[in-house]
PDB file of N, CA and C in Angstrom:
ATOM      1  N   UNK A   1      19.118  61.128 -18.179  1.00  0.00           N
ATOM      2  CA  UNK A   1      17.815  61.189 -17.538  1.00  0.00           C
ATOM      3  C   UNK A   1      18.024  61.408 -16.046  1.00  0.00           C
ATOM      4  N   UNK A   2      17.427  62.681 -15.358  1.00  0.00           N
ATOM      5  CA  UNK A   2      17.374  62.782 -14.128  1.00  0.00           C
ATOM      6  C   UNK A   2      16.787  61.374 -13.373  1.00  0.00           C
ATOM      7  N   UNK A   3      17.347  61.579 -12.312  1.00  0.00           N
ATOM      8  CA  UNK A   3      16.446  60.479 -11.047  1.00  0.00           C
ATOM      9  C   UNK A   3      15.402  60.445 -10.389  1.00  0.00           C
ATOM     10  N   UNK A   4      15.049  61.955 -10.890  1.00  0.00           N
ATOM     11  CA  UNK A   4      13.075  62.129 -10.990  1.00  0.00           C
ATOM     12  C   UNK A   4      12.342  61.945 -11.973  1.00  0.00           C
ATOM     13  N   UNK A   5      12.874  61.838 -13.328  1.00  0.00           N
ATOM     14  CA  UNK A   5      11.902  62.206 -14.289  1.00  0.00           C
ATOM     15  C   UNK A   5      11.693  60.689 -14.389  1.00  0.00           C
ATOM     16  N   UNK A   6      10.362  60.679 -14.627  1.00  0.00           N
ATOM     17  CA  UNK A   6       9.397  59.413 -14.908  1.00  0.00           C
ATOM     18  C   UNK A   6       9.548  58.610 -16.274  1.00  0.00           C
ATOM     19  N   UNK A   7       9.699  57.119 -15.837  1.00  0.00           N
ATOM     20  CA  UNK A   7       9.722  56.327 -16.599  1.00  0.00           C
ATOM     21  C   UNK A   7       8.737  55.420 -16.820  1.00  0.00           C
ATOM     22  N   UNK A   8       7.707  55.429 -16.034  1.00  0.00           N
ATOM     23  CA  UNK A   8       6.337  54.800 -15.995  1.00  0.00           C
ATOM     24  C   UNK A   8       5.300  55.539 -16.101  1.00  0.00           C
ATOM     25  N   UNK A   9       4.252  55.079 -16.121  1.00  0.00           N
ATOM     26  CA  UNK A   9       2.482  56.311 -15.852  1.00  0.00           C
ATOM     27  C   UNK A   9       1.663  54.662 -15.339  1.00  0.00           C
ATOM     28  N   UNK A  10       0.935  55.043 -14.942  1.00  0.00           N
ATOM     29  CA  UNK A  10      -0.481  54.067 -14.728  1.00  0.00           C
ATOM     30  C   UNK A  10      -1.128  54.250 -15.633  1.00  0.00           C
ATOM     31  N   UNK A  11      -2.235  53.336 -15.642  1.00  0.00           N
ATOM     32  CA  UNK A  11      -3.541  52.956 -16.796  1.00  0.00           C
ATOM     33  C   UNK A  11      -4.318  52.481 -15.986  1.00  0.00           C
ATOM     34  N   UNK A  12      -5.345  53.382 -15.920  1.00  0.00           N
ATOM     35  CA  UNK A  12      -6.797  52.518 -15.330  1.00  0.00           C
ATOM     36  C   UNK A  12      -7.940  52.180 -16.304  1.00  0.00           C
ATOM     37  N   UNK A  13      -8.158  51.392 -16.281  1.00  0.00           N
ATOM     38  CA  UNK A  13      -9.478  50.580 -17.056  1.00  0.00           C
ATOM     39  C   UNK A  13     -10.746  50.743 -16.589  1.00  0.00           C
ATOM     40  N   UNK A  14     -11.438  51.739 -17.028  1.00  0.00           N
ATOM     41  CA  UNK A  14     -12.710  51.467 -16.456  1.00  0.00           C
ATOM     42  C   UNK A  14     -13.706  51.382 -17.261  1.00  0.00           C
ATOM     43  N   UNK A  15     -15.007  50.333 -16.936  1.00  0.00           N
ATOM     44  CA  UNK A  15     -15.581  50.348 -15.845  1.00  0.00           C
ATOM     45  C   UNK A  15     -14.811  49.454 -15.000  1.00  0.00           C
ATOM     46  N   UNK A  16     -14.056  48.417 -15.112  1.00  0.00           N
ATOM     47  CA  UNK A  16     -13.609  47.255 -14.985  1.00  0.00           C
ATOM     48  C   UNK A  16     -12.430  47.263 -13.845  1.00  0.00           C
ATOM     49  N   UNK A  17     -11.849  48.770 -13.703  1.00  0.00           N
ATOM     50  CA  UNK A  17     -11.087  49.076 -12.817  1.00  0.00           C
ATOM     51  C   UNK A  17      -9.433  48.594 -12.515  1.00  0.00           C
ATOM     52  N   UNK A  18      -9.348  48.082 -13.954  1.00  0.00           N
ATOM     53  CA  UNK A  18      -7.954  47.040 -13.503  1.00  0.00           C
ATOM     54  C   UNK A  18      -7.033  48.333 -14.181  1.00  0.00           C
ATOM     55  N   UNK A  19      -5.632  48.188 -13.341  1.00  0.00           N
ATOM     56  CA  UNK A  19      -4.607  48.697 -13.449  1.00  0.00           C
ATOM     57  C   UNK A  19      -3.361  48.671 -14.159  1.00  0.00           C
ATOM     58  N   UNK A  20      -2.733  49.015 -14.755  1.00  0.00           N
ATOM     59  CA  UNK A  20      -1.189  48.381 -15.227  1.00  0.00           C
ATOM     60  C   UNK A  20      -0.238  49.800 -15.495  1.00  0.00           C
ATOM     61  N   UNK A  21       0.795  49.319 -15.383  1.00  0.00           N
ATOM     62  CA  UNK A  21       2.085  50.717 -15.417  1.00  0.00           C
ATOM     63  C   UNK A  21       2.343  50.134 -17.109  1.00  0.00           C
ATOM     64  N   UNK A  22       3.078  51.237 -17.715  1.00  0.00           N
ATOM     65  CA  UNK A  22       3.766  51.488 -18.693  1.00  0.00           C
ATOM     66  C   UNK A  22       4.999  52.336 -18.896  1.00  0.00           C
ATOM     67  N   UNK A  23       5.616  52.311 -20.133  1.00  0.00           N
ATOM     68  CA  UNK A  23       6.613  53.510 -20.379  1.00  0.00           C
ATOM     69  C   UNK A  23       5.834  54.626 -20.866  1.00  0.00           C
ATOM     70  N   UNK A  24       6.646  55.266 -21.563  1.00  0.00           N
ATOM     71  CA  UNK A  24       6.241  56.115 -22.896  1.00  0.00           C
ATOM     72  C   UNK A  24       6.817  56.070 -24.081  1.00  0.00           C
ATOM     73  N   UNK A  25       6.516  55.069 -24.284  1.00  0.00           N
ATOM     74  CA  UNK A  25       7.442  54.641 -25.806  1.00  0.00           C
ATOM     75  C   UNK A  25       6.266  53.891 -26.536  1.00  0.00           C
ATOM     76  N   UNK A  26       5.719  52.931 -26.041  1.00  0.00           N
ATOM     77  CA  UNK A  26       4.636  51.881 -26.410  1.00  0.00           C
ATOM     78  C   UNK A  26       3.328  52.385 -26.780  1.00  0.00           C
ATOM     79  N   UNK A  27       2.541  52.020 -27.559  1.00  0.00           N
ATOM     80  CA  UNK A  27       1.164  52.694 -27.960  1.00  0.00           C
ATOM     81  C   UNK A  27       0.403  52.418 -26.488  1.00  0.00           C
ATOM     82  N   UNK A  28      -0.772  52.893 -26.024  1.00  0.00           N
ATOM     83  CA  UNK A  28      -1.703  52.110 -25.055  1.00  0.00           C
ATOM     84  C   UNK A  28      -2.043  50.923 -25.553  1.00  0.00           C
ATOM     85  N   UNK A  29      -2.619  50.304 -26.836  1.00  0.00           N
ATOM     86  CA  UNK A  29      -2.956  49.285 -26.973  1.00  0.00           C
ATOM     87  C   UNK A  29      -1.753  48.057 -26.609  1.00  0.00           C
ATOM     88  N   UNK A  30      -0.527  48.562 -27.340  1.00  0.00           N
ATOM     89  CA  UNK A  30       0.545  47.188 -27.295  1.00  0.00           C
ATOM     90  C   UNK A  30       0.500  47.239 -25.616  1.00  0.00           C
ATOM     91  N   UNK A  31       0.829  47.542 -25.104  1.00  0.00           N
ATOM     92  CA  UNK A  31       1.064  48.125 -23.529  1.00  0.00           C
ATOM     93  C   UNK A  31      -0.009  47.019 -22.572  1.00  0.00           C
ATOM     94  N   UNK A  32      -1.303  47.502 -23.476  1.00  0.00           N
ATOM     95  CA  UNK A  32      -2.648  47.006 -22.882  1.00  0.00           C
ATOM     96  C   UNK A  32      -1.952  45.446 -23.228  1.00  0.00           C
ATOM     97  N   UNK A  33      -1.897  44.860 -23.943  1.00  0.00           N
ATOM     98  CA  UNK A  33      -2.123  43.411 -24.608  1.00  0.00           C
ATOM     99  C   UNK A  33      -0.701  42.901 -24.265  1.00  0.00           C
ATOM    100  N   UNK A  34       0.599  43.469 -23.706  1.00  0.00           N
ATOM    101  CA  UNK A  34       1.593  43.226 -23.084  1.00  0.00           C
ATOM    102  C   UNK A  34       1.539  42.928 -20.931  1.00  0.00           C
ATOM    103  N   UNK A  35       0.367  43.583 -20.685  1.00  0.00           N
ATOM    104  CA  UNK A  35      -0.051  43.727 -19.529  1.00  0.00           C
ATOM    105  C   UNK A  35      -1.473  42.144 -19.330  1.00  0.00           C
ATOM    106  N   UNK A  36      -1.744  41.929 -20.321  1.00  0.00           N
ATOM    107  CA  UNK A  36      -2.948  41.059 -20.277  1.00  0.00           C
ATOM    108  C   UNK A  36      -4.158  41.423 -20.260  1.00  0.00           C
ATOM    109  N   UNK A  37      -4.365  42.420 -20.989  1.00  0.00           N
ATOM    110  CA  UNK A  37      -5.532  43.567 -21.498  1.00  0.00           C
ATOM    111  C   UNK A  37      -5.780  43.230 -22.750  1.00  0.00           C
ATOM    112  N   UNK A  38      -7.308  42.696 -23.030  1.00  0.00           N
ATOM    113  CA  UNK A  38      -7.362  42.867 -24.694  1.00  0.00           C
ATOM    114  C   UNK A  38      -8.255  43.910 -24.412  1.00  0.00           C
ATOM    115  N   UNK A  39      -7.820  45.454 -25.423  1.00  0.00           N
ATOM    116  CA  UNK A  39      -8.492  46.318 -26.037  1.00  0.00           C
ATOM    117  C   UNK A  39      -9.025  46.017 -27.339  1.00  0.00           C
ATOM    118  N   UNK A  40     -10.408  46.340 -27.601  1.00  0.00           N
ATOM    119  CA  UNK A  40     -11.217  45.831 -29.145  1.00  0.00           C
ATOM    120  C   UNK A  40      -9.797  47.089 -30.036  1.00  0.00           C
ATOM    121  N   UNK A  41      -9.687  46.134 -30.714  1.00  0.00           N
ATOM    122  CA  UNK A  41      -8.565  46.863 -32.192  1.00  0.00           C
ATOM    123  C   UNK A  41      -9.094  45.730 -33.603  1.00  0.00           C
ATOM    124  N   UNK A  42      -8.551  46.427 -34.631  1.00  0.00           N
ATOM    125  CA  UNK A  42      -8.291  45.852 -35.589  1.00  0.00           C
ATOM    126  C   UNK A  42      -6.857  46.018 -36.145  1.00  0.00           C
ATOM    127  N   UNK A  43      -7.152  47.546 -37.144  1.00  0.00           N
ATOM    128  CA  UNK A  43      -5.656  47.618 -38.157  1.00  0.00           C
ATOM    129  C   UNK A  43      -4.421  47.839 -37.111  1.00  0.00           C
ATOM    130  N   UNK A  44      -4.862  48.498 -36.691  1.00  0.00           N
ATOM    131  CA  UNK A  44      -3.645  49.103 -35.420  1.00  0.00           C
ATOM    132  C   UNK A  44      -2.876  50.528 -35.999  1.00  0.00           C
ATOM    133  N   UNK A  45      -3.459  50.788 -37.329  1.00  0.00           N
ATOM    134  CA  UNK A  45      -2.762  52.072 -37.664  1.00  0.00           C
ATOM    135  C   UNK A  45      -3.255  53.527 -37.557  1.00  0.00           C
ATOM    136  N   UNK A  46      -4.795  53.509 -36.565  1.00  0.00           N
ATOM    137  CA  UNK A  46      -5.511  54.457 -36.682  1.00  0.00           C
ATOM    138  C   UNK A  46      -6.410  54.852 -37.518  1.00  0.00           C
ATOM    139  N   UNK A  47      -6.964  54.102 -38.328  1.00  0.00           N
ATOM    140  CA  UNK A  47      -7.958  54.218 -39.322  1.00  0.00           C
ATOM    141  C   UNK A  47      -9.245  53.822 -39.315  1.00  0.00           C
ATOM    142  N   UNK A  48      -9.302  52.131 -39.046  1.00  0.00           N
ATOM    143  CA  UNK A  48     -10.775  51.731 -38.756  1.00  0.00           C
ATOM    144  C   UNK A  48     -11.482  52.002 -37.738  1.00  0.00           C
ATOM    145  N   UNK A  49     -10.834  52.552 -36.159  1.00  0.00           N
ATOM    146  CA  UNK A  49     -11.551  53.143 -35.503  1.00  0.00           C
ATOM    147  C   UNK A  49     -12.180  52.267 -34.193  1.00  0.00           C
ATOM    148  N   UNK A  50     -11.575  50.666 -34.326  1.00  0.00           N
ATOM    149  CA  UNK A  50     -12.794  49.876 -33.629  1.00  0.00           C
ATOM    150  C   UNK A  50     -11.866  50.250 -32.030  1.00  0.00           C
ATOM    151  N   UNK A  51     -11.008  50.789 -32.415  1.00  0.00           N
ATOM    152  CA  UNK A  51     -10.548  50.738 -30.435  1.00  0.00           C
ATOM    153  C   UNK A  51     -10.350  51.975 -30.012  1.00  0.00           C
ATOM    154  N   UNK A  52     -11.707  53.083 -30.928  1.00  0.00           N
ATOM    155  CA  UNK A  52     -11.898  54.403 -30.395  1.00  0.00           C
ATOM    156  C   UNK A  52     -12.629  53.621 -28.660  1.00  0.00           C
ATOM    157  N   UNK A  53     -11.568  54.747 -27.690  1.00  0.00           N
ATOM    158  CA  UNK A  53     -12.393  54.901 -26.469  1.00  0.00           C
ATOM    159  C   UNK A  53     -12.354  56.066 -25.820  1.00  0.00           C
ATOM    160  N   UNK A  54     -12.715  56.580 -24.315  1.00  0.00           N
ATOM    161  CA  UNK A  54     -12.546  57.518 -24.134  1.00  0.00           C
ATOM    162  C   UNK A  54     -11.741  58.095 -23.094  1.00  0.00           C
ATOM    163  N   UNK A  55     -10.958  59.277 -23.517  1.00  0.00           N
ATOM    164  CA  UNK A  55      -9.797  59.457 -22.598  1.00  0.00           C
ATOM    165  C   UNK A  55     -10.475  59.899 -20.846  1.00  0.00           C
ATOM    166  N   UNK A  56     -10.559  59.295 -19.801  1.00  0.00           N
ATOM    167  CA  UNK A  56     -11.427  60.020 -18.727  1.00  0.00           C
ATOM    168  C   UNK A  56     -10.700  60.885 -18.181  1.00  0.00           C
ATOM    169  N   UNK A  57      -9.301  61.192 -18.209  1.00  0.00           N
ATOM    170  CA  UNK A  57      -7.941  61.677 -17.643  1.00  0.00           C
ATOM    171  C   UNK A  57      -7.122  61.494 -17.753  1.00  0.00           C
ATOM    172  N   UNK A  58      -5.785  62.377 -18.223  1.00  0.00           N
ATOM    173  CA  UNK A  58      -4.550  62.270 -18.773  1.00  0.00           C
ATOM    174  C   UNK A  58      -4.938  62.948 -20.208  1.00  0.00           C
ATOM    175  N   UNK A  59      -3.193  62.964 -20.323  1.00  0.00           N
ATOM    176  CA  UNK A  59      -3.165  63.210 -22.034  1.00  0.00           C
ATOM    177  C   UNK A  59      -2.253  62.515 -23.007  1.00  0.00           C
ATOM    178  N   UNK A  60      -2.571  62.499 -23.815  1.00  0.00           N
ATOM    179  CA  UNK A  60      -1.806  61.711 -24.406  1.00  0.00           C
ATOM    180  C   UNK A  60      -1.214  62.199 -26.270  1.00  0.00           C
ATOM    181  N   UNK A  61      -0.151  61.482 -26.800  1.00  0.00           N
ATOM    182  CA  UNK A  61      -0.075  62.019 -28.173  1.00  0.00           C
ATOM    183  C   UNK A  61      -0.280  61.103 -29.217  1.00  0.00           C
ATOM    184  N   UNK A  62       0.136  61.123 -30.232  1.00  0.00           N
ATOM    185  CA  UNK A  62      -0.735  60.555 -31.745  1.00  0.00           C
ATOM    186  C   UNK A  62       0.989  59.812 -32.387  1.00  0.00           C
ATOM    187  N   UNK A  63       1.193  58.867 -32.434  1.00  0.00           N
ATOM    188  CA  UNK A  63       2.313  58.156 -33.398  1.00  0.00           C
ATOM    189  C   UNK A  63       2.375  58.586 -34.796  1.00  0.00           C
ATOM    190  N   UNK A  64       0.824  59.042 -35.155  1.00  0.00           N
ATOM    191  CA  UNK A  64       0.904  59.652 -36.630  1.00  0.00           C
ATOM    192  C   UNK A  64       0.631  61.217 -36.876  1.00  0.00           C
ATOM    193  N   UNK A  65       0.102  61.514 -37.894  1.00  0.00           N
ATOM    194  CA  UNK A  65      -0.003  63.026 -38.202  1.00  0.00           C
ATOM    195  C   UNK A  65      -1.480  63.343 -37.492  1.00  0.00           C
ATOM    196  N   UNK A  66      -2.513  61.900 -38.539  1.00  0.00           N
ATOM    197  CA  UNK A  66      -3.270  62.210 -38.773  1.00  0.00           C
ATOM    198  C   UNK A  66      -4.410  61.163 -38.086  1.00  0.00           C
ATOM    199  N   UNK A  67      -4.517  61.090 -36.684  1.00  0.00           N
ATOM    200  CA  UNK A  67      -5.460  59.750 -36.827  1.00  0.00           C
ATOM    201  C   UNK A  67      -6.326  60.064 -37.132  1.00  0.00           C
ATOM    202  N   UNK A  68      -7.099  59.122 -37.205  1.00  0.00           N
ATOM    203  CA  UNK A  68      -8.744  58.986 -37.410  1.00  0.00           C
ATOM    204  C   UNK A  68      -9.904  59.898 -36.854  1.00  0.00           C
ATOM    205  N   UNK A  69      -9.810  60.923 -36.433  1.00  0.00           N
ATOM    206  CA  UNK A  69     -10.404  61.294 -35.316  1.00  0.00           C
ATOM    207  C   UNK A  69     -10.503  62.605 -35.694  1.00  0.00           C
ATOM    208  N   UNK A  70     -12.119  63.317 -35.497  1.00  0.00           N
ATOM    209  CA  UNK A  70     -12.448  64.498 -36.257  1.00  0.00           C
ATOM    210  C   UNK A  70     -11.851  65.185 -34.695  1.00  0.00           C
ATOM    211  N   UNK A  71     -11.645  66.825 -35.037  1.00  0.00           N
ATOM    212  CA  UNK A  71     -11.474  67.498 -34.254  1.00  0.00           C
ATOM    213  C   UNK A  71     -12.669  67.673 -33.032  1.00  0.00           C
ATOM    214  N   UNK A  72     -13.692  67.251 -33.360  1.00  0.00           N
ATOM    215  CA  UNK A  72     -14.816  67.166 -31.962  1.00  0.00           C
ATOM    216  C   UNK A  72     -15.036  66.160 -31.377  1.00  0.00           C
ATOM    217  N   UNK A  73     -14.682  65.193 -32.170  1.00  0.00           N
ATOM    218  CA  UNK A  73     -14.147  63.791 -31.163  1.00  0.00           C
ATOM    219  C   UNK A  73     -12.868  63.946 -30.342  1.00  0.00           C
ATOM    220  N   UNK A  74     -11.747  64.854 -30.796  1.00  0.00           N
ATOM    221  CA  UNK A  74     -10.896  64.869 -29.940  1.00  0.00           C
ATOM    222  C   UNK A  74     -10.772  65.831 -28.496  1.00  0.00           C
ATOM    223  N   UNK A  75     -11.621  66.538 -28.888  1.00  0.00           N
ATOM    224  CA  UNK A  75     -12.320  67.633 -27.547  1.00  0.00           C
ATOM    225  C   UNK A  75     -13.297  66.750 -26.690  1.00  0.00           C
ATOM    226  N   UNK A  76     -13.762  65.908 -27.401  1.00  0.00           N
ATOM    227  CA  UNK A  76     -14.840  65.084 -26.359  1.00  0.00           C
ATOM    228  C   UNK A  76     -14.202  63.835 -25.880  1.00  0.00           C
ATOM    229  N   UNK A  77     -12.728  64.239 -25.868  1.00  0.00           N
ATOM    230  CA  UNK A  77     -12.218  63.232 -25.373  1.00  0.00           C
ATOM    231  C   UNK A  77     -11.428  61.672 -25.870  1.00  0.00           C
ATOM    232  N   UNK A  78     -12.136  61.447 -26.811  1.00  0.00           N
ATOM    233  CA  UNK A  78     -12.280  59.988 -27.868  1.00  0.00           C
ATOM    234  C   UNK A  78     -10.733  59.930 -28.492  1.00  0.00           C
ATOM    235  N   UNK A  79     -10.215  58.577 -27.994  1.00  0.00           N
ATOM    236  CA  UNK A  79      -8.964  58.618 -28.638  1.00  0.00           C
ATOM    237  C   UNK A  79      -8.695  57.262 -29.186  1.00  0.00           C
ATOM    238  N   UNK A  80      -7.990  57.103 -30.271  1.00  0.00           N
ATOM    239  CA  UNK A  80      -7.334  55.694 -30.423  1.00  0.00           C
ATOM    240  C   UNK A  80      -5.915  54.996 -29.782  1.00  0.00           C
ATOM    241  N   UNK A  81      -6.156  53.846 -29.427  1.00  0.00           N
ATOM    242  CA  UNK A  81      -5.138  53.374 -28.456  1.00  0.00           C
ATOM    243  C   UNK A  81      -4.105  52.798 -29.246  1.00  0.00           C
ATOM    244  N   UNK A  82      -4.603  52.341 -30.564  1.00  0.00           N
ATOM    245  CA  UNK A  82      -3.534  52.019 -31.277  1.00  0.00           C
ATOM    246  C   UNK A  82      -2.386  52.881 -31.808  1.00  0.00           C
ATOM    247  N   UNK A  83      -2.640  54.194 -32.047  1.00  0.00           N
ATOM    248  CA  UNK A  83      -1.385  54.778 -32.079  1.00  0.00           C
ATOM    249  C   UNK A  83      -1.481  56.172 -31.288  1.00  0.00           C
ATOM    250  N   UNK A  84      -2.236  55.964 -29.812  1.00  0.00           N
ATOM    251  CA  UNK A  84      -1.877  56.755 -28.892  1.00  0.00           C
ATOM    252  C   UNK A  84      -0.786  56.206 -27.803  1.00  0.00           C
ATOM    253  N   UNK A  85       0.222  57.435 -27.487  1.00  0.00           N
ATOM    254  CA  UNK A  85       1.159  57.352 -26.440  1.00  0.00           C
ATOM    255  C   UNK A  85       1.138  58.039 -25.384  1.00  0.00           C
ATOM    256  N   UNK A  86       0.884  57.831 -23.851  1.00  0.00           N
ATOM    257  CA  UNK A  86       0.577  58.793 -23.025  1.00  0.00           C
ATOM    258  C   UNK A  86       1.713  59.659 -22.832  1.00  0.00           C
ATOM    259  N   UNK A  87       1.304  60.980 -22.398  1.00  0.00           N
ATOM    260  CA  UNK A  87       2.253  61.611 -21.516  1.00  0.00           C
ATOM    261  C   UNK A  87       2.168  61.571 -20.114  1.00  0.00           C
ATOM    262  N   UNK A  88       1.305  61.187 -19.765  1.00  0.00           N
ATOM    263  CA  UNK A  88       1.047  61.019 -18.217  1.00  0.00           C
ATOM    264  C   UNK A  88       0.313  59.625 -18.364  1.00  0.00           C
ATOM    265  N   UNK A  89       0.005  59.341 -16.792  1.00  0.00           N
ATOM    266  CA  UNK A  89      -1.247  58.380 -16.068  1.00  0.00           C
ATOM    267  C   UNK A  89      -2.507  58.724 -17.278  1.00  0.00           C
ATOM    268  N   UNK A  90      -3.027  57.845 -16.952  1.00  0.00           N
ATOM    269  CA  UNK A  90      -4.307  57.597 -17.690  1.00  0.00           C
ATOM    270  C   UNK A  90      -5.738  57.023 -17.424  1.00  0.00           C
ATOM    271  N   UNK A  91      -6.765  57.449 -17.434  1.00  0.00           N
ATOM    272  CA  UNK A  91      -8.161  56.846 -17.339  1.00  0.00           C
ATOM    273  C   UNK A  91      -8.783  56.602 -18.238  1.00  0.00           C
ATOM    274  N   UNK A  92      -9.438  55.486 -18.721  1.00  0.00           N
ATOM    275  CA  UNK A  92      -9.673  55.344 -20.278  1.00  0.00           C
ATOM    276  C   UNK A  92     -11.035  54.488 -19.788  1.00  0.00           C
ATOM    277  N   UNK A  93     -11.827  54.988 -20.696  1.00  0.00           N
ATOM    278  CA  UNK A  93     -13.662  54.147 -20.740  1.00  0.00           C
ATOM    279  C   UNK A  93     -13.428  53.136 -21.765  1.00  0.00           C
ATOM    280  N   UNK A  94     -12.993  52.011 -21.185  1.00  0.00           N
ATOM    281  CA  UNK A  94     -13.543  50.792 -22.345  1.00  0.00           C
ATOM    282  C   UNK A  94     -14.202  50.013 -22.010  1.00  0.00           C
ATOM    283  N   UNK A  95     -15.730  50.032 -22.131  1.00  0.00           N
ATOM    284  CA  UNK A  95     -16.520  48.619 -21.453  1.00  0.00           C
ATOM    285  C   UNK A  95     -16.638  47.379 -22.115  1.00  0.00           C
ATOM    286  N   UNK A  96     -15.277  47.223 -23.555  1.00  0.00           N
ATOM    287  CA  UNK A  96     -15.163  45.877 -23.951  1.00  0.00           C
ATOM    288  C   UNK A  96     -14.452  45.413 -23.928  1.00  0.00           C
ATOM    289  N   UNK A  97     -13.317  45.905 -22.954  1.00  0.00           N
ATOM    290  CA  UNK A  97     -11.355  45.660 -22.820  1.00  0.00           C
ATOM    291  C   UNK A  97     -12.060  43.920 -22.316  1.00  0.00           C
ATOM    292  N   UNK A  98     -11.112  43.517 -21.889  1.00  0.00           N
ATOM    293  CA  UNK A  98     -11.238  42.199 -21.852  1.00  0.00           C
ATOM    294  C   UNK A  98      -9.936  41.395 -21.714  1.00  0.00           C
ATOM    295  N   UNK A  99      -9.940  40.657 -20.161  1.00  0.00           N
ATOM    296  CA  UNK A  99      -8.895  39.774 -19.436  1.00  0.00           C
ATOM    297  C   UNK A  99      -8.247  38.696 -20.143  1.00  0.00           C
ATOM    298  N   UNK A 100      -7.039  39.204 -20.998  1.00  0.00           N
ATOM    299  CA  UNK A 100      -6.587  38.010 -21.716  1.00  0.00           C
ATOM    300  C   UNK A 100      -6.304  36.619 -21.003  1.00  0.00           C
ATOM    301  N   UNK A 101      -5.753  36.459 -19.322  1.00  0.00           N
ATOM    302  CA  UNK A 101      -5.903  35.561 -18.470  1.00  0.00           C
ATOM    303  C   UNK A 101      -6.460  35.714 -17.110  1.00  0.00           C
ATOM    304  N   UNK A 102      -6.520  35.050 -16.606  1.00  0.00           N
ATOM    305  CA  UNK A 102      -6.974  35.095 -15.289  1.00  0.00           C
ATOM    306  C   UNK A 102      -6.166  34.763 -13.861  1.00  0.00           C
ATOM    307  N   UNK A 103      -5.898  35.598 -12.998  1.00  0.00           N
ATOM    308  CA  UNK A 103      -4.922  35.163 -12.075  1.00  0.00           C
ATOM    309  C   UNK A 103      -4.561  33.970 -11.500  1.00  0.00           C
TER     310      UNK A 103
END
């Protein structure tokens, strides 16, 4: 690995505005809930859908073939965090993430 190429990205939370770095190895959700972020999830395998949110910037890829997610949800942005992995920084709309502690 060069001594430029990136081993972190940011995550911004909004509306809520809070921040946290990651790799690119980790889903956003584990990442989120390793940082002290609860994102609404259930299965975690991409199916039930409850921690569809929306991508505001960045991109990101899929752990599986096939998530959950019709092809016009994925143009409008809408992604699952449970088995999404960024390739870059990230802006994500969740107005039910939620502060696992408090400073």
């Amino acid at each position: 690995m060069s001594s430029e190429e990136k081993i972190e990205c940011q995550i911004t939370v909004q509306p809520q505005g809070w921040q946290y770095q990651m790799g690119f190895s980790s889903t956003i959700l584990e990442s989120a809930l390793m940082s002290g972020i609860k994102l609404p999830s259930s299965c975690r395998n991409g199916t039930c859908r409850a921690c569809l949110c929306k991508l505001v910037s960045g991109n990101v890829r899929y752990t599986i073939d096939w998530p959950g997610l019709s092809m016009e949800e994925k143009q409008e942005g809408w992604i699952l965090p449970c088995v999404a992995v960024p390739l870059e920084s990230l802006t994500l709309e969740v107005p039910l993430a939620m502060l696992l502690f408090e400073n």
